[in-house]
Protein backbone atom coordinates (compact mmCIF):
# COMPACT_ATOMS: atom_id res chain seq x y z
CA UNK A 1 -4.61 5.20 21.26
CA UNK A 2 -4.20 1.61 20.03
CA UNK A 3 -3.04 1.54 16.37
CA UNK A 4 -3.59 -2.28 15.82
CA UNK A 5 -5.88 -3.71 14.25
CA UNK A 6 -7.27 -7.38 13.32
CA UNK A 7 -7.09 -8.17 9.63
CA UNK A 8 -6.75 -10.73 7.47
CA UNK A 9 -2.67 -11.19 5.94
CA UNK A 10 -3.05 -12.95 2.57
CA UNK A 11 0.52 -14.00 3.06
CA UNK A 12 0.07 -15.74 6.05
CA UNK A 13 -3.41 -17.23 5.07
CA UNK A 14 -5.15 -16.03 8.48
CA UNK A 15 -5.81 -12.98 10.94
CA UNK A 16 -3.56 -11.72 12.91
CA UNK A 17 -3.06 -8.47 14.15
CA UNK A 18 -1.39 -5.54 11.76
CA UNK A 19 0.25 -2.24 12.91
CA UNK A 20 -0.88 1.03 10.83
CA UNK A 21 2.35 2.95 9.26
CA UNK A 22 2.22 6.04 7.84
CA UNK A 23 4.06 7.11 4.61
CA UNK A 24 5.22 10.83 3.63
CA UNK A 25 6.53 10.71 -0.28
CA UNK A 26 6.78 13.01 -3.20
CA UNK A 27 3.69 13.39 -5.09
CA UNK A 28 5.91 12.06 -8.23
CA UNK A 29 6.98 8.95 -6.20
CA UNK A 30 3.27 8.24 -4.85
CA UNK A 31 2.45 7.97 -8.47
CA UNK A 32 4.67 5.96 -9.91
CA UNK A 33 3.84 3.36 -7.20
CA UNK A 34 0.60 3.19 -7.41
CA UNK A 35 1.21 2.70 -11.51
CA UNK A 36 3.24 -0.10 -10.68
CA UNK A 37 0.58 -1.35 -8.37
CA UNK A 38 -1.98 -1.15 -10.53
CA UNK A 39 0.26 -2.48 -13.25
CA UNK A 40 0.52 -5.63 -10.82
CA UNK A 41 -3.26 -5.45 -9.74
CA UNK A 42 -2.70 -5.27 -6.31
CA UNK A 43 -3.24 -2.31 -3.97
CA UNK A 44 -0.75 -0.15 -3.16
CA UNK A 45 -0.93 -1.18 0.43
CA UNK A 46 -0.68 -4.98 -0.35
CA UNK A 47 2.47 -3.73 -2.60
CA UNK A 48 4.20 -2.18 -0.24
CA UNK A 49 3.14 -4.87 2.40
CA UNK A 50 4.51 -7.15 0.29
CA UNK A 51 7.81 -5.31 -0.21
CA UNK A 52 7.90 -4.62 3.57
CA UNK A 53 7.82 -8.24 3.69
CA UNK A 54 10.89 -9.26 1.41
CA UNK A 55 12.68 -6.70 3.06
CA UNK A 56 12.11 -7.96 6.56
CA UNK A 57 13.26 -11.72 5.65
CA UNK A 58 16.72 -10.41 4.93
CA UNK A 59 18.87 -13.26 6.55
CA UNK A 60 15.92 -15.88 6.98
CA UNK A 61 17.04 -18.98 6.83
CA UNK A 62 16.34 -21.73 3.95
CA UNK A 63 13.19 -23.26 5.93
CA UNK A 64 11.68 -19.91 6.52
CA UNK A 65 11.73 -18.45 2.80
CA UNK A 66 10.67 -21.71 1.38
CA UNK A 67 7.79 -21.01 3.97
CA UNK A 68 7.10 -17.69 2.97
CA UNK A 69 7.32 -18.79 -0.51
CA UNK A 70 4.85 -21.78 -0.53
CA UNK A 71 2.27 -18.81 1.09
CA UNK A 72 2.76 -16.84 -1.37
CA UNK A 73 1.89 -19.33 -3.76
CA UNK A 74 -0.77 -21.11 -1.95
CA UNK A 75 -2.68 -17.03 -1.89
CA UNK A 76 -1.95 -16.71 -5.39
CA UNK A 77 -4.03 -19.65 -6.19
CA UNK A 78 -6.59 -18.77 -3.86
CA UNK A 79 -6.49 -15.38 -5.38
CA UNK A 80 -7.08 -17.73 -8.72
CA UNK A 81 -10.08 -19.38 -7.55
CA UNK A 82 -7.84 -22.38 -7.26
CA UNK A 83 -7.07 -24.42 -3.53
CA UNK A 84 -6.32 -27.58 -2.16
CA UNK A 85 -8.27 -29.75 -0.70
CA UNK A 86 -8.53 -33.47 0.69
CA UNK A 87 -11.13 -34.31 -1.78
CA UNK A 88 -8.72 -33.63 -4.36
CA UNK A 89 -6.64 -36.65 -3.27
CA UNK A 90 -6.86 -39.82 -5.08
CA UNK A 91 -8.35 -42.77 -3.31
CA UNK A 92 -6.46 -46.10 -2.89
CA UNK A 93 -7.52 -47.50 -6.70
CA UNK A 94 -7.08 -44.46 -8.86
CA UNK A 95 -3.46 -43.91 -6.88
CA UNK A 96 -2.29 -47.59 -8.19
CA UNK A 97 -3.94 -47.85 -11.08
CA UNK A 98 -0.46 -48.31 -13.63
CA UNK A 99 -2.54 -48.30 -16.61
CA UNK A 100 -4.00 -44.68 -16.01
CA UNK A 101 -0.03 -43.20 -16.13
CA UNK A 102 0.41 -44.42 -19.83
């Protein structure tokens, strides 16, 4: 039996393929978590995704959390309704127009 699946990681912005894990906790503990994740608004599955994923990147280097960092940011204003795009660029006027910066 295969236990991957495709799905889309908001972290990474795209699909890729995600292993299931299961989990066997304490009623009290299962609670509490899924407080706190509801306390976040998140899932308790993208919590402890998202936990997973701080833990793995233990000894990262600089370049690779800044990475991880900027996706993070870049799905939390997504999640925002908020996203970059090229027509949000200035064109050639607007970007030397002096008089528009006082």
């Amino acid at each position: 039996m295969n236990s991957n699946e495709i799905a889309f990681a908001p972290e990474k912005g795209y699909l890729c393929s995600m292993k299931h894990l299961t989990l066997t906790v304490d009623d009290s503990t299962f609670h509490a978590a899924e407080l706190q994740a509801q306390k976040t608004g998140k899932s308790l599955s993208s919590l402890l995704l998202e936990f997973l994923g701080h833990f793995s990147a233990v000894g990262d280097s600089d370049f690779e959390r800044l990475v991880r960092e900027e996706e993070a940011l870049r799905v939390k204003l997504h999640q925002k309704g908020r996203h970059f795009s090229g027509g949000d660029r200035l064109n050639r006027d607007e970007l030397h127009d002096r008089h528009a910066l006082r």
